[in-house]
Protein backbone atom coordinates (compact mmCIF):
# COMPACT_ATOMS: atom_id res chain seq x y z
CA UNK A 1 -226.08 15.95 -36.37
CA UNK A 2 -222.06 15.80 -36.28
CA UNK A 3 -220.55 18.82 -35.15
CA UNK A 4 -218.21 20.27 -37.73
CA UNK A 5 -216.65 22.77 -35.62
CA UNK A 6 -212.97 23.04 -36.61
CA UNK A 7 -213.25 21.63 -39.66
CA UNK A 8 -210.69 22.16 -41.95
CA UNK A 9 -212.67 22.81 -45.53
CA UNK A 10 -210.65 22.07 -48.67
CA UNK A 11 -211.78 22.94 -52.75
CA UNK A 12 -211.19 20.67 -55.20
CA UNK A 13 -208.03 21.80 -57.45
CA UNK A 14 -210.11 21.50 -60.36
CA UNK A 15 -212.98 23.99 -58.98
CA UNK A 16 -211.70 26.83 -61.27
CA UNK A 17 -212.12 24.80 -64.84
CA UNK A 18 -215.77 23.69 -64.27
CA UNK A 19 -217.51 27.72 -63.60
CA UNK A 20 -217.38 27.76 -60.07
CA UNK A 21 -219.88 24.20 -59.39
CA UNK A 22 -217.96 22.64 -56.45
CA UNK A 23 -217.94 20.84 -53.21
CA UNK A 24 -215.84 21.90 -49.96
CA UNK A 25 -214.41 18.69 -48.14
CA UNK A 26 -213.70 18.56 -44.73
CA UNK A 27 -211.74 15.41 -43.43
CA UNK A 28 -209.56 16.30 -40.57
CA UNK A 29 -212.26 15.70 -38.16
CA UNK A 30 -212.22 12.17 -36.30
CA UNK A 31 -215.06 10.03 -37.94
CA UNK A 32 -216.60 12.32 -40.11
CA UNK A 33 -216.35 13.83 -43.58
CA UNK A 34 -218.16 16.65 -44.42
CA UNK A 35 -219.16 18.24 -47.71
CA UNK A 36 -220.74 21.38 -48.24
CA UNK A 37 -221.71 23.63 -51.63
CA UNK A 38 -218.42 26.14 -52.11
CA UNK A 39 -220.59 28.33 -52.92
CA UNK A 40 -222.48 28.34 -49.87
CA UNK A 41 -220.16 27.94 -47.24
CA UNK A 42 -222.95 28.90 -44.47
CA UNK A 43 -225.49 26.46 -45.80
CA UNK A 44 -225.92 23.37 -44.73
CA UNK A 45 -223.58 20.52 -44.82
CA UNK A 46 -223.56 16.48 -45.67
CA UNK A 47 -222.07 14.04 -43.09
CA UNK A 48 -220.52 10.78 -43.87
CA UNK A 49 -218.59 8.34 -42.57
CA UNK A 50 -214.81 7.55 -43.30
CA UNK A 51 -215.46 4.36 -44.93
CA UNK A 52 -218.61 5.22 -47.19
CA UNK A 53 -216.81 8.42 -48.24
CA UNK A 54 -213.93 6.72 -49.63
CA UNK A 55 -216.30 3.91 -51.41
CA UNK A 56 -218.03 7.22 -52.74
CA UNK A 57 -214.26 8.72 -54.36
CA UNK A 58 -213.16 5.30 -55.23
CA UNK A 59 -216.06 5.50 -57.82
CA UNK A 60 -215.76 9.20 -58.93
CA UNK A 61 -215.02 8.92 -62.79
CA UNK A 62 -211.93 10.91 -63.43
CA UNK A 63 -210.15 11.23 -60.49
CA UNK A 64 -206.58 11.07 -59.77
């Protein structure tokens, strides 16, 4: 399990248009991305790496 410990968690700008159903990205941590339920900021967190995170947003419909 990566340690997320000083992860810097961002919300997506567009988490206030879509009643509150968002995801919390960390990326400032070397090798890691982490993503985790805004909603639950104590629960439990998905791990993945640099590369298959941006394949993952490259596909996102909608994004800018």
């Amino acid at each position: 399990m990566a340690d997320l410990t000083g992860a810097d968690w961002r919300t997506s700008t567009r988490s206030s248009s879509n009643g509150g159903n968002c995801v919390e990205v960390a990326d400032n941590l070397p090798g890691v991305v982490g993503v985790r339920d805004s909603k639950d900021p104590a629960g439990p967190a998905l791990v993945f790496g640099p590369v298959a995170w941006r394949a993952f947003v490259a596909h996102v419909p909608g994004r800018a």
